[in-house]
C-alpha atoms as a PDB file:
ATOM      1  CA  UNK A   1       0.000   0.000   0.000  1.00  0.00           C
ATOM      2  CA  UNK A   2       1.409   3.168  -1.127  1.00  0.00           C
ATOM      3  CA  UNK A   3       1.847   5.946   1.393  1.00  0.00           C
ATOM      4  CA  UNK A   4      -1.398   8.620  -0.296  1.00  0.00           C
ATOM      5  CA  UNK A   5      -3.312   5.386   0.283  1.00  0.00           C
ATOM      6  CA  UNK A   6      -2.714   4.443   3.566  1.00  0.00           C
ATOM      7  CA  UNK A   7      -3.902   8.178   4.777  1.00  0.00           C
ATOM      8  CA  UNK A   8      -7.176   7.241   2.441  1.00  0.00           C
ATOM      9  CA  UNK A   9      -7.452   4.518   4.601  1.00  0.00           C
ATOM     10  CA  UNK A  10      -6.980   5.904   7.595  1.00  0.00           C
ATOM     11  CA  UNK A  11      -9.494   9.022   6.904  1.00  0.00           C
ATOM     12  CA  UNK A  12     -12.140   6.495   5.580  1.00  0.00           C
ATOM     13  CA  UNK A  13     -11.617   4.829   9.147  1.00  0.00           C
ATOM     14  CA  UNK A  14     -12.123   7.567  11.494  1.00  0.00           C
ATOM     15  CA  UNK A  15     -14.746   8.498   9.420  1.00  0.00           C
ATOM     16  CA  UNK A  16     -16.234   5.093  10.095  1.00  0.00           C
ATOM     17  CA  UNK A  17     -15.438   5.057  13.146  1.00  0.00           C
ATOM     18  CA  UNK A  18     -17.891   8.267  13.615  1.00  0.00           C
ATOM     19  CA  UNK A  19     -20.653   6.075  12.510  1.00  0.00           C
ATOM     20  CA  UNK A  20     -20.008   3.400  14.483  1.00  0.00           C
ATOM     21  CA  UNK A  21     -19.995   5.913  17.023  1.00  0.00           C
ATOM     22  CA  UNK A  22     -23.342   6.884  15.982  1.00  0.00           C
ATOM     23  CA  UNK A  23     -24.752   3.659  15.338  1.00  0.00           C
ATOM     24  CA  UNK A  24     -23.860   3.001  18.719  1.00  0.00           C
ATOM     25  CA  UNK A  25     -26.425   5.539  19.924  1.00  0.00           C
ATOM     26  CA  UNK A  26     -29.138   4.382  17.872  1.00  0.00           C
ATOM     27  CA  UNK A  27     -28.759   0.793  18.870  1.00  0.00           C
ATOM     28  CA  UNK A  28     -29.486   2.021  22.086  1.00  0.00           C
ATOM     29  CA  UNK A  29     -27.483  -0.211  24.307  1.00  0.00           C
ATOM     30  CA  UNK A  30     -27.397  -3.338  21.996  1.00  0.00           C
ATOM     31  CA  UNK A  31     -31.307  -3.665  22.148  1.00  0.00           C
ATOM     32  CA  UNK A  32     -32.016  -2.709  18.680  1.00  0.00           C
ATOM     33  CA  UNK A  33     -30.923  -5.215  16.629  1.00  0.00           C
ATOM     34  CA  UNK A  34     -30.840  -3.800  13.030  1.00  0.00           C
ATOM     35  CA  UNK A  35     -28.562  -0.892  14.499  1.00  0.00           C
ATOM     36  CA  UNK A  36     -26.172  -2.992  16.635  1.00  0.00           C
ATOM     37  CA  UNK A  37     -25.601  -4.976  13.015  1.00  0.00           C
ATOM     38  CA  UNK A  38     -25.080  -2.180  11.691  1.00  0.00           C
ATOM     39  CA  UNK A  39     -22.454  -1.028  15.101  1.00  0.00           C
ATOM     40  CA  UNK A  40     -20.578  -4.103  14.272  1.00  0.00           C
ATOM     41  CA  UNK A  41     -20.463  -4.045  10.827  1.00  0.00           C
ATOM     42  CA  UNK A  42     -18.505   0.121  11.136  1.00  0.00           C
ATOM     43  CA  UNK A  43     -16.314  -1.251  14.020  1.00  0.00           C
ATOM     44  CA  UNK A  44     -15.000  -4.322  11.790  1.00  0.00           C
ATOM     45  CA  UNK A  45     -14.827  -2.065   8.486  1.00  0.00           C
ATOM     46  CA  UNK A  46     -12.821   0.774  10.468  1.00  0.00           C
ATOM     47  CA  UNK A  47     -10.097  -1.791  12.439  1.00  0.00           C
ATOM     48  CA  UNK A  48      -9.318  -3.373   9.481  1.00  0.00           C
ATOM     49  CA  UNK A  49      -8.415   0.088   7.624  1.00  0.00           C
ATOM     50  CA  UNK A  50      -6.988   1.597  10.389  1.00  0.00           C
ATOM     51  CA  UNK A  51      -4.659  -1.957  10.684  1.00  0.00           C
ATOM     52  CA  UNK A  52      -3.942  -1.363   7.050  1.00  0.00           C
ATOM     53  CA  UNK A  53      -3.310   2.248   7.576  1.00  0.00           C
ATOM     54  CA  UNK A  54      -0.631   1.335  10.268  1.00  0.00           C
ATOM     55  CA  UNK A  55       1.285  -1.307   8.189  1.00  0.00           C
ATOM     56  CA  UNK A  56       2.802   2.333   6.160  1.00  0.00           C
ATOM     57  CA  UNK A  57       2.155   5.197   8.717  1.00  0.00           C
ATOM     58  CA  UNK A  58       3.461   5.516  12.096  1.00  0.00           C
ATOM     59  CA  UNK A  59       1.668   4.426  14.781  1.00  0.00           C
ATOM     60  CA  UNK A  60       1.242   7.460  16.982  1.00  0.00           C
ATOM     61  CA  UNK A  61       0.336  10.092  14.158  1.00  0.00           C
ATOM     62  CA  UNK A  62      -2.258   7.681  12.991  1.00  0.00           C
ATOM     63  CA  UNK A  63      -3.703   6.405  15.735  1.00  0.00           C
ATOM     64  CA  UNK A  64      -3.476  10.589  16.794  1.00  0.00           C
ATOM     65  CA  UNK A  65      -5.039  11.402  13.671  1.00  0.00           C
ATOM     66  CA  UNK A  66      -7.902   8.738  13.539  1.00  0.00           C
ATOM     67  CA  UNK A  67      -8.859   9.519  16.995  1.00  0.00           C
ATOM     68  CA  UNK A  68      -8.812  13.400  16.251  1.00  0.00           C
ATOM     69  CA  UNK A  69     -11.222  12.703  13.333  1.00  0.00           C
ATOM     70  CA  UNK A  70     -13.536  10.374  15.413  1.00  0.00           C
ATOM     71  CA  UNK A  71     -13.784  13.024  17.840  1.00  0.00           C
ATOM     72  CA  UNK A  72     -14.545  15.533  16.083  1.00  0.00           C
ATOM     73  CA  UNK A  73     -16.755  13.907  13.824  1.00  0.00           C
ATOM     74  CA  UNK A  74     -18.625  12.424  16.428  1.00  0.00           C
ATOM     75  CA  UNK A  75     -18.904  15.279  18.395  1.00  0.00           C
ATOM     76  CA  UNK A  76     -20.181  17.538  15.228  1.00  0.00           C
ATOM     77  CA  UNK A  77     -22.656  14.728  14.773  1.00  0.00           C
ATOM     78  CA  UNK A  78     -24.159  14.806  17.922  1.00  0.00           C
ATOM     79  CA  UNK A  79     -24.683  18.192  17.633  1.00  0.00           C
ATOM     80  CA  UNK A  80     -26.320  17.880  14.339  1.00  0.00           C
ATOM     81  CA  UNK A  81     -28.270  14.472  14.829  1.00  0.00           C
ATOM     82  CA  UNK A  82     -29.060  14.738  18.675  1.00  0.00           C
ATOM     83  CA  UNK A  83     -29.402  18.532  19.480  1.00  0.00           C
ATOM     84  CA  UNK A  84     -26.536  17.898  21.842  1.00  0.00           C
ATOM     85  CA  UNK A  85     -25.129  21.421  23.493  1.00  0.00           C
ATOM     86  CA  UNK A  86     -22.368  23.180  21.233  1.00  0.00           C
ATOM     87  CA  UNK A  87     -20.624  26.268  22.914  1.00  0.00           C
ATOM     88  CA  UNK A  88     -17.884  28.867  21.727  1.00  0.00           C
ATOM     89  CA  UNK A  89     -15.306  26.243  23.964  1.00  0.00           C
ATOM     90  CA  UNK A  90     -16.384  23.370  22.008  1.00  0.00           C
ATOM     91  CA  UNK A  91     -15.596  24.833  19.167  1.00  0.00           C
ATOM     92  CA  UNK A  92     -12.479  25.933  19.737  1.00  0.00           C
ATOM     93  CA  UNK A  93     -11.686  22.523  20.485  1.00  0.00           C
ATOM     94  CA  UNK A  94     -12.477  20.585  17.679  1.00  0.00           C
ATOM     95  CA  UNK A  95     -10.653  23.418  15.988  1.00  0.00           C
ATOM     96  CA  UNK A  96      -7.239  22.541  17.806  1.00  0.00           C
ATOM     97  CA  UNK A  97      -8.048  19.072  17.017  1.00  0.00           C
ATOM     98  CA  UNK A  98      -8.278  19.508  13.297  1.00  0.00           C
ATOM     99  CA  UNK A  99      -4.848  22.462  13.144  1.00  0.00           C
ATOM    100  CA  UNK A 100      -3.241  19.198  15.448  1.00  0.00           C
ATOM    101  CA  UNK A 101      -4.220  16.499  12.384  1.00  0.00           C
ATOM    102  CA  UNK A 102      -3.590  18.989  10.159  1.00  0.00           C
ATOM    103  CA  UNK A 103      -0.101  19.641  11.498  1.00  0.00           C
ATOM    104  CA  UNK A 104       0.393  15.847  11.466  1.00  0.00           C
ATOM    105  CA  UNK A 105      -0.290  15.412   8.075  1.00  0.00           C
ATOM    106  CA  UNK A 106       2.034  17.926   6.800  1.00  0.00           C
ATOM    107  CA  UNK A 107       5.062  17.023   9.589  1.00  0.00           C
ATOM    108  CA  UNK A 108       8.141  15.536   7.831  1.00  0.00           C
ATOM    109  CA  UNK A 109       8.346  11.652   8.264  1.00  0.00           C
END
Protein backbone atom coordinates (compact mmCIF):
# COMPACT_ATOMS: atom_id res chain seq x y z
CA UNK A 1 0.00 0.00 0.00
CA UNK A 2 1.41 3.17 -1.13
CA UNK A 3 1.85 5.95 1.39
CA UNK A 4 -1.40 8.62 -0.30
CA UNK A 5 -3.31 5.39 0.28
CA UNK A 6 -2.71 4.44 3.57
CA UNK A 7 -3.90 8.18 4.78
CA UNK A 8 -7.18 7.24 2.44
CA UNK A 9 -7.45 4.52 4.60
CA UNK A 10 -6.98 5.90 7.59
CA UNK A 11 -9.49 9.02 6.90
CA UNK A 12 -12.14 6.49 5.58
CA UNK A 13 -11.62 4.83 9.15
CA UNK A 14 -12.12 7.57 11.49
CA UNK A 15 -14.75 8.50 9.42
CA UNK A 16 -16.23 5.09 10.10
CA UNK A 17 -15.44 5.06 13.15
CA UNK A 18 -17.89 8.27 13.61
CA UNK A 19 -20.65 6.07 12.51
CA UNK A 20 -20.01 3.40 14.48
CA UNK A 21 -20.00 5.91 17.02
CA UNK A 22 -23.34 6.88 15.98
CA UNK A 23 -24.75 3.66 15.34
CA UNK A 24 -23.86 3.00 18.72
CA UNK A 25 -26.43 5.54 19.92
CA UNK A 26 -29.14 4.38 17.87
CA UNK A 27 -28.76 0.79 18.87
CA UNK A 28 -29.49 2.02 22.09
CA UNK A 29 -27.48 -0.21 24.31
CA UNK A 30 -27.40 -3.34 22.00
CA UNK A 31 -31.31 -3.66 22.15
CA UNK A 32 -32.02 -2.71 18.68
CA UNK A 33 -30.92 -5.22 16.63
CA UNK A 34 -30.84 -3.80 13.03
CA UNK A 35 -28.56 -0.89 14.50
CA UNK A 36 -26.17 -2.99 16.64
CA UNK A 37 -25.60 -4.98 13.02
CA UNK A 38 -25.08 -2.18 11.69
CA UNK A 39 -22.45 -1.03 15.10
CA UNK A 40 -20.58 -4.10 14.27
CA UNK A 41 -20.46 -4.04 10.83
CA UNK A 42 -18.50 0.12 11.14
CA UNK A 43 -16.31 -1.25 14.02
CA UNK A 44 -15.00 -4.32 11.79
CA UNK A 45 -14.83 -2.07 8.49
CA UNK A 46 -12.82 0.77 10.47
CA UNK A 47 -10.10 -1.79 12.44
CA UNK A 48 -9.32 -3.37 9.48
CA UNK A 49 -8.42 0.09 7.62
CA UNK A 50 -6.99 1.60 10.39
CA UNK A 51 -4.66 -1.96 10.68
CA UNK A 52 -3.94 -1.36 7.05
CA UNK A 53 -3.31 2.25 7.58
CA UNK A 54 -0.63 1.34 10.27
CA UNK A 55 1.28 -1.31 8.19
CA UNK A 56 2.80 2.33 6.16
CA UNK A 57 2.15 5.20 8.72
CA UNK A 58 3.46 5.52 12.10
CA UNK A 59 1.67 4.43 14.78
CA UNK A 60 1.24 7.46 16.98
CA UNK A 61 0.34 10.09 14.16
CA UNK A 62 -2.26 7.68 12.99
CA UNK A 63 -3.70 6.41 15.73
CA UNK A 64 -3.48 10.59 16.79
CA UNK A 65 -5.04 11.40 13.67
CA UNK A 66 -7.90 8.74 13.54
CA UNK A 67 -8.86 9.52 17.00
CA UNK A 68 -8.81 13.40 16.25
CA UNK A 69 -11.22 12.70 13.33
CA UNK A 70 -13.54 10.37 15.41
CA UNK A 71 -13.78 13.02 17.84
CA UNK A 72 -14.54 15.53 16.08
CA UNK A 73 -16.76 13.91 13.82
CA UNK A 74 -18.62 12.42 16.43
CA UNK A 75 -18.90 15.28 18.40
CA UNK A 76 -20.18 17.54 15.23
CA UNK A 77 -22.66 14.73 14.77
CA UNK A 78 -24.16 14.81 17.92
CA UNK A 79 -24.68 18.19 17.63
CA UNK A 80 -26.32 17.88 14.34
CA UNK A 81 -28.27 14.47 14.83
CA UNK A 82 -29.06 14.74 18.67
CA UNK A 83 -29.40 18.53 19.48
CA UNK A 84 -26.54 17.90 21.84
CA UNK A 85 -25.13 21.42 23.49
CA UNK A 86 -22.37 23.18 21.23
CA UNK A 87 -20.62 26.27 22.91
CA UNK A 88 -17.88 28.87 21.73
CA UNK A 89 -15.31 26.24 23.96
CA UNK A 90 -16.38 23.37 22.01
CA UNK A 91 -15.60 24.83 19.17
CA UNK A 92 -12.48 25.93 19.74
CA UNK A 93 -11.69 22.52 20.49
CA UNK A 94 -12.48 20.59 17.68
CA UNK A 95 -10.65 23.42 15.99
CA UNK A 96 -7.24 22.54 17.81
CA UNK A 97 -8.05 19.07 17.02
CA UNK A 98 -8.28 19.51 13.30
CA UNK A 99 -4.85 22.46 13.14
CA UNK A 100 -3.24 19.20 15.45
CA UNK A 101 -4.22 16.50 12.38
CA UNK A 102 -3.59 18.99 10.16
CA UNK A 103 -0.10 19.64 11.50
CA UNK A 104 0.39 15.85 11.47
CA UNK A 105 -0.29 15.41 8.08
CA UNK A 106 2.03 17.93 6.80
CA UNK A 107 5.06 17.02 9.59
CA UNK A 108 8.14 15.54 7.83
CA UNK A 109 8.35 11.65 8.26
Amino acid sequence: MSHSVAWIALVVAGLLDVGWAISMKYAEGYTRLGWSLVSLVLLAAFVFLLGRALQVLGVGVAYTVWTGIGAAGTLTMGVLLFSEALNPMKVVGIAFVLIGIAALKLAPE
